[in-house]
C-alpha atoms as a PDB file:
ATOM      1  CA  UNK A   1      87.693 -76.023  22.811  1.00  0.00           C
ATOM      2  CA  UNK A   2      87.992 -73.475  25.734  1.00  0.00           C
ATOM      3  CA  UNK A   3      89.795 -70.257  24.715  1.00  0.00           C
ATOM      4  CA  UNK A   4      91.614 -70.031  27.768  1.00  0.00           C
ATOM      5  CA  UNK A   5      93.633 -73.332  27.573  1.00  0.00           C
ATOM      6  CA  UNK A   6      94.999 -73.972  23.262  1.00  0.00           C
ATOM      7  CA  UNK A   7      96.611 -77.362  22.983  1.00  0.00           C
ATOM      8  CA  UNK A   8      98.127 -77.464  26.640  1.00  0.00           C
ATOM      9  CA  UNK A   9      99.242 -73.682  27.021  1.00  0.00           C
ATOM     10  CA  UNK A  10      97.865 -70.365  28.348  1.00  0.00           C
ATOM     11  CA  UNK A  11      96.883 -67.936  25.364  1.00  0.00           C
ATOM     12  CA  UNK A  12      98.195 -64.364  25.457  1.00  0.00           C
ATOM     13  CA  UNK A  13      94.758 -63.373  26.663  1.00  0.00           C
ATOM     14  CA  UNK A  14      94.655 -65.548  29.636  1.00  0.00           C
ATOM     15  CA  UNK A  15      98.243 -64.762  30.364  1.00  0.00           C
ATOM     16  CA  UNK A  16      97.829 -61.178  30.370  1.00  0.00           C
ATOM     17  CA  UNK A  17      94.804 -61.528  32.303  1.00  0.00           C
ATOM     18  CA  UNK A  18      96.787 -63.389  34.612  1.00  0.00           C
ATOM     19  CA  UNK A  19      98.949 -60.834  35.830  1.00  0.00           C
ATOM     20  CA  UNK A  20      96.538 -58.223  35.969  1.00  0.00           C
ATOM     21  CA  UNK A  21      94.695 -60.003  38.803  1.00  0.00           C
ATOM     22  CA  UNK A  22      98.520 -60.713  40.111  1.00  0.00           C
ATOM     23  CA  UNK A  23      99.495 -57.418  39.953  1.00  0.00           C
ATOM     24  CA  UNK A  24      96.402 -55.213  40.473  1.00  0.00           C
ATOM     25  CA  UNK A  25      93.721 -57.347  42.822  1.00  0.00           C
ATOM     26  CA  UNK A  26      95.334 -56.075  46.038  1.00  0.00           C
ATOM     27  CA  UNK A  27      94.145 -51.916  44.634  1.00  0.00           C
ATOM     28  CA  UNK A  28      90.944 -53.525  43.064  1.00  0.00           C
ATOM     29  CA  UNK A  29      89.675 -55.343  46.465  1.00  0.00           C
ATOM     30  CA  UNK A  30      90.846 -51.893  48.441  1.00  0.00           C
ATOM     31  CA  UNK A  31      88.931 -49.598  46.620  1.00  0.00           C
ATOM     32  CA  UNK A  32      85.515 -52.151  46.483  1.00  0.00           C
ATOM     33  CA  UNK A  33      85.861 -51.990  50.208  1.00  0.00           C
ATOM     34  CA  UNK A  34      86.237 -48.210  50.475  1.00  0.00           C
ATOM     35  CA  UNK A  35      83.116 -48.037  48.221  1.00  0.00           C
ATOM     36  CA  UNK A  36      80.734 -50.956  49.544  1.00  0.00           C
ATOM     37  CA  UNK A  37      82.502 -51.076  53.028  1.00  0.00           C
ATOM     38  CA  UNK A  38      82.269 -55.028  53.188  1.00  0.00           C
ATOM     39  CA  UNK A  39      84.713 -57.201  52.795  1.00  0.00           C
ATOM     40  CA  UNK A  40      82.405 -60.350  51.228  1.00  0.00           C
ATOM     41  CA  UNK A  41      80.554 -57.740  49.373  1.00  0.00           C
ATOM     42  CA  UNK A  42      83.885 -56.613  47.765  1.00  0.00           C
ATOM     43  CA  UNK A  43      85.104 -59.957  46.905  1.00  0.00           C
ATOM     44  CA  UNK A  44      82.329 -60.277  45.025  1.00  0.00           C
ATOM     45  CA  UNK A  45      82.622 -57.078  43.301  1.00  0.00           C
ATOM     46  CA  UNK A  46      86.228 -57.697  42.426  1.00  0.00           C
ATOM     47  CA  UNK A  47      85.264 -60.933  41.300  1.00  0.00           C
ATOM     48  CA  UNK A  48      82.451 -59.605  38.957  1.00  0.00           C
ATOM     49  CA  UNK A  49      84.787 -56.599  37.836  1.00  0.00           C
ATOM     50  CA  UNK A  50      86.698 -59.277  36.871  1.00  0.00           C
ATOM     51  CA  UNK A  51      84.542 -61.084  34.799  1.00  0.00           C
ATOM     52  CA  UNK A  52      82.766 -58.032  33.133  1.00  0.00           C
ATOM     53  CA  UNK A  53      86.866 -57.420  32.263  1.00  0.00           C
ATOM     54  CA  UNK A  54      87.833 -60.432  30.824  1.00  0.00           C
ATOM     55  CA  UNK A  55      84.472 -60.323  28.769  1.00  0.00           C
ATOM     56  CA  UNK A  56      85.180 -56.904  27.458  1.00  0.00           C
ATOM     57  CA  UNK A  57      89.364 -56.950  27.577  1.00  0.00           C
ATOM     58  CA  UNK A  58      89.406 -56.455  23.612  1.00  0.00           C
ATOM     59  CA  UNK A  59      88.267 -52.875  24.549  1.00  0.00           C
ATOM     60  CA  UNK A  60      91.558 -52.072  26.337  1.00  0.00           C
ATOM     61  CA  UNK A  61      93.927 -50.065  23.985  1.00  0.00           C
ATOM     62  CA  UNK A  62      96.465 -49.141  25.785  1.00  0.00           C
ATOM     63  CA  UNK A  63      97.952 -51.948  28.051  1.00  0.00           C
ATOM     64  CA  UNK A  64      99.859 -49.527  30.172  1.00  0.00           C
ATOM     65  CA  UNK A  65      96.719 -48.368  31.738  1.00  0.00           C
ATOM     66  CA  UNK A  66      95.491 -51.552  32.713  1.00  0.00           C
ATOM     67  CA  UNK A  67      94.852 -50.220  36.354  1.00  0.00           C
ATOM     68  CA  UNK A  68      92.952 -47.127  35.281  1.00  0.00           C
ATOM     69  CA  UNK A  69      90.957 -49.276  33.030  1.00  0.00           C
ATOM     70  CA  UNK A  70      90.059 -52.287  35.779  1.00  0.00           C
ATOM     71  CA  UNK A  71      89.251 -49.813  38.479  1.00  0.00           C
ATOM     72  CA  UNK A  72      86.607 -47.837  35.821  1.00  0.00           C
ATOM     73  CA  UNK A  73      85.194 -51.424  35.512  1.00  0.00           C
ATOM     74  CA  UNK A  74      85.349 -52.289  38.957  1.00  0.00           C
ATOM     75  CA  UNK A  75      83.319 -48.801  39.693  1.00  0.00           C
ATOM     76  CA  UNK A  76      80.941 -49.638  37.266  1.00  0.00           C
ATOM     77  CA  UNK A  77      80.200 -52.879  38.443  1.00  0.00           C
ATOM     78  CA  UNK A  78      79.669 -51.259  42.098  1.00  0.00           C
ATOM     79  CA  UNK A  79      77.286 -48.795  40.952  1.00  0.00           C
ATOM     80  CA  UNK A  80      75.183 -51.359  38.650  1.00  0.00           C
ATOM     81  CA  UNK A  81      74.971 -53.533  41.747  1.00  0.00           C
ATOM     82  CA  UNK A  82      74.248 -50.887  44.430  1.00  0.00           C
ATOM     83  CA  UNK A  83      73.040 -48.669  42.968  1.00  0.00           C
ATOM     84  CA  UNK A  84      71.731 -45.925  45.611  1.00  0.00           C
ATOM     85  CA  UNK A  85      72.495 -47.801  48.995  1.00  0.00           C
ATOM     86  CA  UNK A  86      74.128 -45.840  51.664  1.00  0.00           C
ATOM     87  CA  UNK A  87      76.758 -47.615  52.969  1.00  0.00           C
ATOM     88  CA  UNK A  88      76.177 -50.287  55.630  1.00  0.00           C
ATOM     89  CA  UNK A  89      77.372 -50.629  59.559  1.00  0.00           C
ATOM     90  CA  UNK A  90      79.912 -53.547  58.531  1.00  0.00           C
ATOM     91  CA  UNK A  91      82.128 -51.096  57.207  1.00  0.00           C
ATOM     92  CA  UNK A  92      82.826 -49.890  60.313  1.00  0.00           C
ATOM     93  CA  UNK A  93      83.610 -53.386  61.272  1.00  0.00           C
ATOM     94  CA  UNK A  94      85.800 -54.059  58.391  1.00  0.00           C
ATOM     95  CA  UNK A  95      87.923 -50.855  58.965  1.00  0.00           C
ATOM     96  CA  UNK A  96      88.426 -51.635  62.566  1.00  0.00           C
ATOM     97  CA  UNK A  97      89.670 -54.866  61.292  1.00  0.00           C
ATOM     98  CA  UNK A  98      92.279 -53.279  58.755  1.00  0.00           C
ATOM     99  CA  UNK A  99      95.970 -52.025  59.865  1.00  0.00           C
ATOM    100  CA  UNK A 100      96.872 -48.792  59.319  1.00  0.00           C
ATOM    101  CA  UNK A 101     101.553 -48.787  58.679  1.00  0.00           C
ATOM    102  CA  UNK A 102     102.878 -46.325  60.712  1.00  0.00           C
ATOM    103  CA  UNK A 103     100.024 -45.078  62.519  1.00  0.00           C
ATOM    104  CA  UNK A 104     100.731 -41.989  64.946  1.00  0.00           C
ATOM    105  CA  UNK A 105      99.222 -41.470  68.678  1.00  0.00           C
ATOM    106  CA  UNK A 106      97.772 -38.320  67.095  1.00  0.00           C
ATOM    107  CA  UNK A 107      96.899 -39.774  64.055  1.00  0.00           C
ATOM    108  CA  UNK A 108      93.196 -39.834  62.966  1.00  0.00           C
ATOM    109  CA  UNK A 109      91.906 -43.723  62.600  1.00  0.00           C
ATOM    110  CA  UNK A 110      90.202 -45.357  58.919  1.00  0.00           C
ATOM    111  CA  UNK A 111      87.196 -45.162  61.082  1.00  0.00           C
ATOM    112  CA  UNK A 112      87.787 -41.236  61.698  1.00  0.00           C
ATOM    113  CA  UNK A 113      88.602 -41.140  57.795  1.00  0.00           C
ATOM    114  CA  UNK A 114      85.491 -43.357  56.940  1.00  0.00           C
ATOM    115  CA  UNK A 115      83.247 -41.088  58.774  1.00  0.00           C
ATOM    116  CA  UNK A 116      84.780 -37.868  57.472  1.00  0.00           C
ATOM    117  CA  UNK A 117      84.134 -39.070  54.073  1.00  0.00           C
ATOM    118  CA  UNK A 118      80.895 -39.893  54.467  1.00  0.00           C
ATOM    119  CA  UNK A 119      80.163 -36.270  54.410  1.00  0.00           C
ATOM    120  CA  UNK A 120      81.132 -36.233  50.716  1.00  0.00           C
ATOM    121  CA  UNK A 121      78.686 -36.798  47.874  1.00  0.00           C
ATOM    122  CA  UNK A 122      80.025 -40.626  45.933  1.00  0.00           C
ATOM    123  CA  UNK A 123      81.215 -38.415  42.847  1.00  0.00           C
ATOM    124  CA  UNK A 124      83.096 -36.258  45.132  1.00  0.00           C
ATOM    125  CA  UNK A 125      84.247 -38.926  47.563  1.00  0.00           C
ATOM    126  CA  UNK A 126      84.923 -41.095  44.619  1.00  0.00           C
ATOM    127  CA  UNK A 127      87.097 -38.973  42.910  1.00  0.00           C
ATOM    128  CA  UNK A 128      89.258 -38.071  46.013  1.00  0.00           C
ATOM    129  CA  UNK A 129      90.043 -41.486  46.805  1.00  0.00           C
ATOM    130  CA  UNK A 130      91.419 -42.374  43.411  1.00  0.00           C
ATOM    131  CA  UNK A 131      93.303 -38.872  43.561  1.00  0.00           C
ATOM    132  CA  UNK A 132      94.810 -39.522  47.698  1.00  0.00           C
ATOM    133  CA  UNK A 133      94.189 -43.062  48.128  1.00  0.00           C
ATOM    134  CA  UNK A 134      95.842 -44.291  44.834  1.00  0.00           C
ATOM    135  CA  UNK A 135      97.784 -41.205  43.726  1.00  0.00           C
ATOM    136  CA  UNK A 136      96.525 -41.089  40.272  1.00  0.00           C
ATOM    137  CA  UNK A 137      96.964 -37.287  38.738  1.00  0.00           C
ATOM    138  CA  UNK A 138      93.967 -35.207  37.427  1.00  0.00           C
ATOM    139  CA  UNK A 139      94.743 -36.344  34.134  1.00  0.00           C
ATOM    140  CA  UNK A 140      94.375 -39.751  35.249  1.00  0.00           C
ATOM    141  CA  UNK A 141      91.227 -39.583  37.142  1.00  0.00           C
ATOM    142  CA  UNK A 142      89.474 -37.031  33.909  1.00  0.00           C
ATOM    143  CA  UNK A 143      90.114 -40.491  31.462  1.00  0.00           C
ATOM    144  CA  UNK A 144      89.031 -42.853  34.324  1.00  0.00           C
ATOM    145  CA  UNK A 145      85.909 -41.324  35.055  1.00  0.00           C
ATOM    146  CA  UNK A 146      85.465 -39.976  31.683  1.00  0.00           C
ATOM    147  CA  UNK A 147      85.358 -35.996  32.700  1.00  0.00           C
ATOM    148  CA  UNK A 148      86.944 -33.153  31.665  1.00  0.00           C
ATOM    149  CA  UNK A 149      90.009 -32.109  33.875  1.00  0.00           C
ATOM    150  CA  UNK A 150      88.589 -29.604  35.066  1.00  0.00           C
ATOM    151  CA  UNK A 151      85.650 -31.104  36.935  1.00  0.00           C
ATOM    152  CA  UNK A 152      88.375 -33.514  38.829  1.00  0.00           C
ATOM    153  CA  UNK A 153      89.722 -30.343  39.581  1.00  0.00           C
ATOM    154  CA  UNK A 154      86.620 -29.021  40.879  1.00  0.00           C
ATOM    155  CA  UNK A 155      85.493 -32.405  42.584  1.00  0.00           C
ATOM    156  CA  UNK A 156      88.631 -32.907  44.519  1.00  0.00           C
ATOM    157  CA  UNK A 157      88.699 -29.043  45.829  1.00  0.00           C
ATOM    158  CA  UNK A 158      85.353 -29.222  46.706  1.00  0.00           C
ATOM    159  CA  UNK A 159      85.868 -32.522  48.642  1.00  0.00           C
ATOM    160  CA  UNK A 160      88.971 -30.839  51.023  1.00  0.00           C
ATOM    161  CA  UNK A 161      86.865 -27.826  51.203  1.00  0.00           C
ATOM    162  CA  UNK A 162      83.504 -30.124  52.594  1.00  0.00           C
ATOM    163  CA  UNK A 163      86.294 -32.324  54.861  1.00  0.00           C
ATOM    164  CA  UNK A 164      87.645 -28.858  56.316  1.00  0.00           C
ATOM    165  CA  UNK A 165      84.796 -27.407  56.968  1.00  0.00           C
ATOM    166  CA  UNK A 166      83.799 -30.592  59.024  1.00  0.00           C
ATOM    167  CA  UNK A 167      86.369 -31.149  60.747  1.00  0.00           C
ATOM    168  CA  UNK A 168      86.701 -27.446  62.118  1.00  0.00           C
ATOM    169  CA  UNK A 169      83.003 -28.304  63.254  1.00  0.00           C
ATOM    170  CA  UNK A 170      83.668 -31.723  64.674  1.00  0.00           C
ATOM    171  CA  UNK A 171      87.351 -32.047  65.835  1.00  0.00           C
ATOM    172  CA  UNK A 172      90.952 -30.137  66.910  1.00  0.00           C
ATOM    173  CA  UNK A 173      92.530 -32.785  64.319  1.00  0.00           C
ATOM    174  CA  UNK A 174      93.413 -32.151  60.992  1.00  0.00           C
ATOM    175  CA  UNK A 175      93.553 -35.340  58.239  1.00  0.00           C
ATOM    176  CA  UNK A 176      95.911 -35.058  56.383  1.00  0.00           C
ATOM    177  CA  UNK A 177      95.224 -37.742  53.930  1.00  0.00           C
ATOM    178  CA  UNK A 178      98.887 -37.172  52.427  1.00  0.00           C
ATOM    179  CA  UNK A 179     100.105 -39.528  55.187  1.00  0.00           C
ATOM    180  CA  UNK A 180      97.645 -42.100  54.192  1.00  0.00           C
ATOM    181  CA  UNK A 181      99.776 -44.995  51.971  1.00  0.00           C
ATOM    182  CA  UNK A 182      98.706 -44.512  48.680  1.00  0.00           C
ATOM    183  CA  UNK A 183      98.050 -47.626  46.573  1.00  0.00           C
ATOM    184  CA  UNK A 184     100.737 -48.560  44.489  1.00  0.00           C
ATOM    185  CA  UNK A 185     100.546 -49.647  40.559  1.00  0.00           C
ATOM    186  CA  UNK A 186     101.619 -52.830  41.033  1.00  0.00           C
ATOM    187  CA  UNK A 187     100.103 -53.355  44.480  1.00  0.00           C
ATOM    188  CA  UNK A 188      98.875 -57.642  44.629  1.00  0.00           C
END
């Protein structure tokens, strides 16, 4: 008998499952994209995050964290697939494609942002997306990526210290990636 249908009706499992992909798909596909930078090569990461979650969900212990959880499987599922590409040209594409909400006329574009992260190492540019793109604290981030506070700390300094020091070399502008809309919790 399948395990996701018991005489008729979703089980627990399935129904959970359910509204994590309602609820959390929207901040799963966004970060894939910000790591693989295309948008069929995300899908397909999302999609096998998915999988590799619904294979392993027993591991979960704390429901609450859900996100946290789906986005560490999500990163691992990157990495194991991609392991040492640079990021491709259709990025660029992709971001052109995407709409930035309440953009300014001195504003810096995603494609300004893509290519001022791409100065970062992935474990620095890594962890300063899930600290300014999703707005999870240090504390967050340390059980995420499964490293002490401190070295988020570190990362994330390190990161705004590599994207000043750029951008005093490269441009008048300043990013300030406070104005960028931070993924929500319950983003779908």
């Amino acid at each position: 008998m399948n395990n996701y249908l018991k005489f008729g009706r979703k089980s627990s499992k399935s129904s959970k499952f359910d509204d994590w992909i309602h609820h959390y798909h929207g901040a799963l596909y966004k970060h894939a994209l910000w790591m693989v930078g295309s948008h069929d090569i995300a899908q397909e990461m999302v999609q096998e995050a998915y999988f590799q979650a619904w294979l392993s969900m027993d591991s979960l212990k704390d429901e609450g964290k859900a996100l946290p959880w789906l986005l560490t499987v999500l990163r691992r599922t990157v990495y194991r697939e991609q392991r040492c590409q640079y990021r491709n040209q259709e990025t660029l594409e992709a971001l052109k494609q995407l709409d930035i909400e309440e953009t300014q006329s001195d504003a810096f574009t995603l494609l300004e942002i893509y290519s001022a992260l791409d100065y970062l190492s992935p474990k620095l540019r890594d962890t300063f997306l899930l600290h300014h793109l999703h707005g999870f604290s240090y504390e967050e981030i340390s059980a995420q990526l499964e490293i002490p506070t401190g070295t988020v700390m570190s990362r994330i300094s390190r990161a705004r210290e590599a994207l000043q020091k750029q951008q005093n070399t490269d441009s008048e502008k300043v990013i300030d990636f406070r104005s960028i809309k931070r993924g929500s919790q319950n983003e779908g």
